[in-house]
Protein backbone atom coordinates (compact mmCIF):
# COMPACT_ATOMS: atom_id res chain seq x y z
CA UNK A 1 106.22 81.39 131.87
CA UNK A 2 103.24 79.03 132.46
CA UNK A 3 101.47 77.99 129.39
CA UNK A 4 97.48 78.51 129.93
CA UNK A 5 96.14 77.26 126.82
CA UNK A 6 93.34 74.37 127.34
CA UNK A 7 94.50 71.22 125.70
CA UNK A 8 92.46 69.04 124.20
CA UNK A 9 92.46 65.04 122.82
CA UNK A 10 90.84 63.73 119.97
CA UNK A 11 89.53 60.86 119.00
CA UNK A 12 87.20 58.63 117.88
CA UNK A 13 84.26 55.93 119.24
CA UNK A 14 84.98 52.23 117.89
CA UNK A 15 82.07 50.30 119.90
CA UNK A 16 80.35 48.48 117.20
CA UNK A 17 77.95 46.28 119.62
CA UNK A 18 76.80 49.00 122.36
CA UNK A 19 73.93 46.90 123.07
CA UNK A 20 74.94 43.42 122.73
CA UNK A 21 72.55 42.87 119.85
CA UNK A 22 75.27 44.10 117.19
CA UNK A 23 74.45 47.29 116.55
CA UNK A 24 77.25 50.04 117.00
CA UNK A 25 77.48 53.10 119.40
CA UNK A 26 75.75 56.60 117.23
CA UNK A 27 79.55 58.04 117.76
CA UNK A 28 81.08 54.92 116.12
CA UNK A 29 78.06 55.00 113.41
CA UNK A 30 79.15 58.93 112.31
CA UNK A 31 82.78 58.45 113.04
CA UNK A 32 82.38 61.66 114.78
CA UNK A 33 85.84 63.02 116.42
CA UNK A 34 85.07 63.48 119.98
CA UNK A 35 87.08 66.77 121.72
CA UNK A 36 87.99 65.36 125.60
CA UNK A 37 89.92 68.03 127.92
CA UNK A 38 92.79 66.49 128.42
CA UNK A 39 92.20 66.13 132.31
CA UNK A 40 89.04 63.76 131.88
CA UNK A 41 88.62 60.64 131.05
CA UNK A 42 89.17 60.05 127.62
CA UNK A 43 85.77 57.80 126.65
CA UNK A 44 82.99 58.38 124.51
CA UNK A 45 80.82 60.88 125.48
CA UNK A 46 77.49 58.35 124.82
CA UNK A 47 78.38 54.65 125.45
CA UNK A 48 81.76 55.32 128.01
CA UNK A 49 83.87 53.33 126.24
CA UNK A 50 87.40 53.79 125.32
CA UNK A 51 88.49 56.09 122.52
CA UNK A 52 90.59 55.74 120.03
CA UNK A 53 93.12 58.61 119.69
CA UNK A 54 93.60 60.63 116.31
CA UNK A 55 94.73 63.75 115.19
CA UNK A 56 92.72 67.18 115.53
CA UNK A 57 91.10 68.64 112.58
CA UNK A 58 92.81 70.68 110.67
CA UNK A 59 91.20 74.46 110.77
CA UNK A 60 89.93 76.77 108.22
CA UNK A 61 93.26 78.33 107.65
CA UNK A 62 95.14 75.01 107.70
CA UNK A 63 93.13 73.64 105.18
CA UNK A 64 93.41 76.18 102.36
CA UNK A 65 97.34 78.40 103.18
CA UNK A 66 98.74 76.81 100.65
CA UNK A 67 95.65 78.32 98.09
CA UNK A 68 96.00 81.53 99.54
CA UNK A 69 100.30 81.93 99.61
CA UNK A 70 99.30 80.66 95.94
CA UNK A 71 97.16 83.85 94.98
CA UNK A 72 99.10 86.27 96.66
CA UNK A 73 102.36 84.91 94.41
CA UNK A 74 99.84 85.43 91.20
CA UNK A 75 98.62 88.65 92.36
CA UNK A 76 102.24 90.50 93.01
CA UNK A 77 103.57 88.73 89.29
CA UNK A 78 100.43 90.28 87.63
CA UNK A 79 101.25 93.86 89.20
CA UNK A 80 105.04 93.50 88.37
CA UNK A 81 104.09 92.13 84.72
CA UNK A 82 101.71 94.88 83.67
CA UNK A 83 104.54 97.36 84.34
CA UNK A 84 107.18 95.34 82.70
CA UNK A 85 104.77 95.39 79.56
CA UNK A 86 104.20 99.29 80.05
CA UNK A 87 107.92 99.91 80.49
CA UNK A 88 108.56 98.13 77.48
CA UNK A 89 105.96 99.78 75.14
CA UNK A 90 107.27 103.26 76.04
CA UNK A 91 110.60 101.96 74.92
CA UNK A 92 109.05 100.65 72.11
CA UNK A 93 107.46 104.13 71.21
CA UNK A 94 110.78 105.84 71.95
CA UNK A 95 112.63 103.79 69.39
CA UNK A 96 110.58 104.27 67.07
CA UNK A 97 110.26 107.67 67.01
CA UNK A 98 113.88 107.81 66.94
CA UNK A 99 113.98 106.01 63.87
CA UNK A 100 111.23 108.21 62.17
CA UNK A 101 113.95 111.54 63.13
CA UNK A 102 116.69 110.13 61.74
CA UNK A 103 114.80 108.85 58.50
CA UNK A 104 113.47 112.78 58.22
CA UNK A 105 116.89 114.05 59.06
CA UNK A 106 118.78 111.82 56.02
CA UNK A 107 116.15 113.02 53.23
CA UNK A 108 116.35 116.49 54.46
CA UNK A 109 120.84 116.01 53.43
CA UNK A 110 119.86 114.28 50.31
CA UNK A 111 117.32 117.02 48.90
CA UNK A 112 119.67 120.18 49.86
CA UNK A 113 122.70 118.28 48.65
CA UNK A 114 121.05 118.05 45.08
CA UNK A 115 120.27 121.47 43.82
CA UNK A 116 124.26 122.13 44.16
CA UNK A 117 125.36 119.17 42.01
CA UNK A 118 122.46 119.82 39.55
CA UNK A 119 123.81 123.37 39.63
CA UNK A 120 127.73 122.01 39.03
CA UNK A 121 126.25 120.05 35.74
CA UNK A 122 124.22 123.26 34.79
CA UNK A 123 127.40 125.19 34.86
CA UNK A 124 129.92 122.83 33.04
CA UNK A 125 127.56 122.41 30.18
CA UNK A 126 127.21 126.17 29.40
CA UNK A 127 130.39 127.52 29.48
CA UNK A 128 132.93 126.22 27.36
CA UNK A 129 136.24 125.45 29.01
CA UNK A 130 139.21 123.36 28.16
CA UNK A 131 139.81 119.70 28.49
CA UNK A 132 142.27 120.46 31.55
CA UNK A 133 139.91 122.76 33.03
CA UNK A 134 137.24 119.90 32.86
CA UNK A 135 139.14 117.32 34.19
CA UNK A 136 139.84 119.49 37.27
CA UNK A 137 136.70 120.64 38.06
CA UNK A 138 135.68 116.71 37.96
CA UNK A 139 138.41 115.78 40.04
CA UNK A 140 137.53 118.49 42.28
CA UNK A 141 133.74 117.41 42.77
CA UNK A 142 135.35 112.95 43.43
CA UNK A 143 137.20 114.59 45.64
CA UNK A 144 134.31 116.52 47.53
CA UNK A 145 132.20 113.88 47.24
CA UNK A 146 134.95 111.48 49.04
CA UNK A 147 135.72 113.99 51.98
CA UNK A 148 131.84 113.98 52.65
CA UNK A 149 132.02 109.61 52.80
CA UNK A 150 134.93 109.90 54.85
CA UNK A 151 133.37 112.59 57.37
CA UNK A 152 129.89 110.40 57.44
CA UNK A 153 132.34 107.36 58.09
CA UNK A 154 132.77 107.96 61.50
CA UNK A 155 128.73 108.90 62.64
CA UNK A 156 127.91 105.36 61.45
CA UNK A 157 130.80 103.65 63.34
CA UNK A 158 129.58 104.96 66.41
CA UNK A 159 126.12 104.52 65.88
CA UNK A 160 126.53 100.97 65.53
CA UNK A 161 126.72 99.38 69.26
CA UNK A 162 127.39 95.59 70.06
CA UNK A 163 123.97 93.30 68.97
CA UNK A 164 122.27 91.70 71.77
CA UNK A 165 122.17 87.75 72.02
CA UNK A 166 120.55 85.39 73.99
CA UNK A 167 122.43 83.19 76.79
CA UNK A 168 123.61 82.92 80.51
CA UNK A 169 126.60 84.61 82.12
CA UNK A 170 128.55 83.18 85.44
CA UNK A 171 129.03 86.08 87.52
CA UNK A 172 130.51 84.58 90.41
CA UNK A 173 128.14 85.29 92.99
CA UNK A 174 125.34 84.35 91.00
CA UNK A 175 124.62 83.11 87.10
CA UNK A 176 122.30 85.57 84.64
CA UNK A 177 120.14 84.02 82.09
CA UNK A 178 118.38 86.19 79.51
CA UNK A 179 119.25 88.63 76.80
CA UNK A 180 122.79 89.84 77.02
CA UNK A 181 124.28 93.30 75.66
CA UNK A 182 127.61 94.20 75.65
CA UNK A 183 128.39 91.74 78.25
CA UNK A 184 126.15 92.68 80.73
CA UNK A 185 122.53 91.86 81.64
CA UNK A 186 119.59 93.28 79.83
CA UNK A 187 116.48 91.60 79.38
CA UNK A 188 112.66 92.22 80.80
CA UNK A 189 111.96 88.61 81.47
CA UNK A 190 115.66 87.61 82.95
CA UNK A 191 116.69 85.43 85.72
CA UNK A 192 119.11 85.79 88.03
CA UNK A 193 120.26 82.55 90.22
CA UNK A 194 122.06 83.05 93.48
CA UNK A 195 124.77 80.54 93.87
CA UNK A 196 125.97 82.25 97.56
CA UNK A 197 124.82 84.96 99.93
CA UNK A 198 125.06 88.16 98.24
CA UNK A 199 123.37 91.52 98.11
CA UNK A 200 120.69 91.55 95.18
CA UNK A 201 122.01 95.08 93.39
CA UNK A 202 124.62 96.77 94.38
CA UNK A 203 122.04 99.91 93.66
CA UNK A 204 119.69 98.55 95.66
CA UNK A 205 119.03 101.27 98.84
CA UNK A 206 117.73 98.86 101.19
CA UNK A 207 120.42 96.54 100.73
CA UNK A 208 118.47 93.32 100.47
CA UNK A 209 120.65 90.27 100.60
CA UNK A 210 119.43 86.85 99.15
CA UNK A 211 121.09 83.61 100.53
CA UNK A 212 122.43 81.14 98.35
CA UNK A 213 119.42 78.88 96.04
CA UNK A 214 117.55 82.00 95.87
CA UNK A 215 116.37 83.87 92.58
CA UNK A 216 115.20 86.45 90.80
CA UNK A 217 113.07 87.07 88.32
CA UNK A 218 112.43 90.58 86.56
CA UNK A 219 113.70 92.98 84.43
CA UNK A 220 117.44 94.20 84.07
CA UNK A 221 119.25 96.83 82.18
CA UNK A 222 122.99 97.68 81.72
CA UNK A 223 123.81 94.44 83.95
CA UNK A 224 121.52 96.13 87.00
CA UNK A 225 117.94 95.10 88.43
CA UNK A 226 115.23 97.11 87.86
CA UNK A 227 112.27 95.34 89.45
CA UNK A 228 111.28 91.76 90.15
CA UNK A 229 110.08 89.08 92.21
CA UNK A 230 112.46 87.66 94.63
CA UNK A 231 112.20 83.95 95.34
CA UNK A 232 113.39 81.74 97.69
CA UNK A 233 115.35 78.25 96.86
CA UNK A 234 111.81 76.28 98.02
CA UNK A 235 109.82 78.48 95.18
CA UNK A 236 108.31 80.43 97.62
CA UNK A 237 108.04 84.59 96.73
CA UNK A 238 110.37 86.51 99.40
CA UNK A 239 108.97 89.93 98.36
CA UNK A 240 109.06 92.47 95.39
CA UNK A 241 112.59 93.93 94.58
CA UNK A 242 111.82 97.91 92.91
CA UNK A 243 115.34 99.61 92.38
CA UNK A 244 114.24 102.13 89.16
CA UNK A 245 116.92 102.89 86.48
């Protein structure tokens, strides 16, 4: 197919004595670029002599890509950090109100708990039994009282989960470094470093495969990506990466 752009050379006039009295050609004066079609002569438009060749100038978008690439990268990391921060505070208020239930729920055992043992006092100071009789009703309430530890044992066993720490984790495809929890990834702010080509999350419905130097930075729960920026291995943002719990 024939190419029909119009090419152009550039350059630039260096005739510093264009009237033999020393005094330079206007062109050469304002080292003004000259644009010659490529099929004329490629002299100065004023005095006729030769031009020197340089390179075009570069145009409006040439000059100032870099600046914009630059704003766009700011502009989808300030959209994916305000809901990182919103995620988090609803977790934040979830927890907490958790906490405030089960505070509510442990004084509400302690205060109906207390009328019966007053009651069990109340009762063994009144009446008049034998020493026997005493000692079994005491051994009676120990042994009520350890039956109730031994049935709350287990509630607080499983209540307690596996504390999260901070570090990295090789796994295989790919090293994760953040906050890990039982093993597996969990962190708002963690990074995950592709060391071959490899599909981002296996949840992921699109399938989205990054090639080996690229990473990703976002947030990650139960050793899956949630959302995040994806990143190529020269820095540059590949696109936004939102999978959901």
């Amino acid at each position: 197919m024939a190419n029909n752009r119009i090419r152009y050379n550039w350059g630039i006039c260096t005739n510093n004595d264009a009237d033999g009295k020393g005094n330079p050609c206007e062109c050469c004066a304002s080292k003004e670029k000259q644009r010659v079609l490529a099929s004329r002569e490629f002299v100065c438009r004023v005095c006729g002599e030769p031009l020197h060749r340089v390179q075009a100038p570069k145009t409006f978008m040439q000059k100032y890509r870099n600046l914009f690439i630059g704003l766009g990268a700011l502009i989808v990391i300030g959209g994916a950090g305000a809901g990182i921060a919103t995620l988090g505070g609803h977790d934040k208020t979830a927890a907490t109100d958790s906490i405030r239930t089960n505070v509510k729920d442990s004084s509400l055992e302690k205060t109906d708990n207390a009328p019966s043992l007053a009651e069990e006092k109340q009762v063994g100071n009144q009446q008049s039994t034998p020493a026997k009789t005493q000692q079994a009703t005491t051994s009676s309430g120990n042994q009520q009282v350890s039956e109730s530890r031994v049935e709350k044992a287990p509630a607080h066993s499983q209540a307690a989960s596996q504390p999260a720490m901070s570090g990295s984790k090789n796994l295989g495809y790919a090293v994760f470094k953040g906050t890990l929890k039982n093993g597996k990834p969990d962190d708002v702010n963690g990074r995950l470093i592709f060391k071959s080509s490899h599909v981002i999350d296996s949840r992921d419905p699109k399938g989205r495969v990054a090639d080996a130097g690229d990473y990703v930075i976002g947030e990650f729960s139960e050793g899956h990506l949630v959302q995040g920026i994806w990143y190529g291995s020269d820095n540059v943002v590949k696109g936004s990466v939102i999978i959901g719990k």
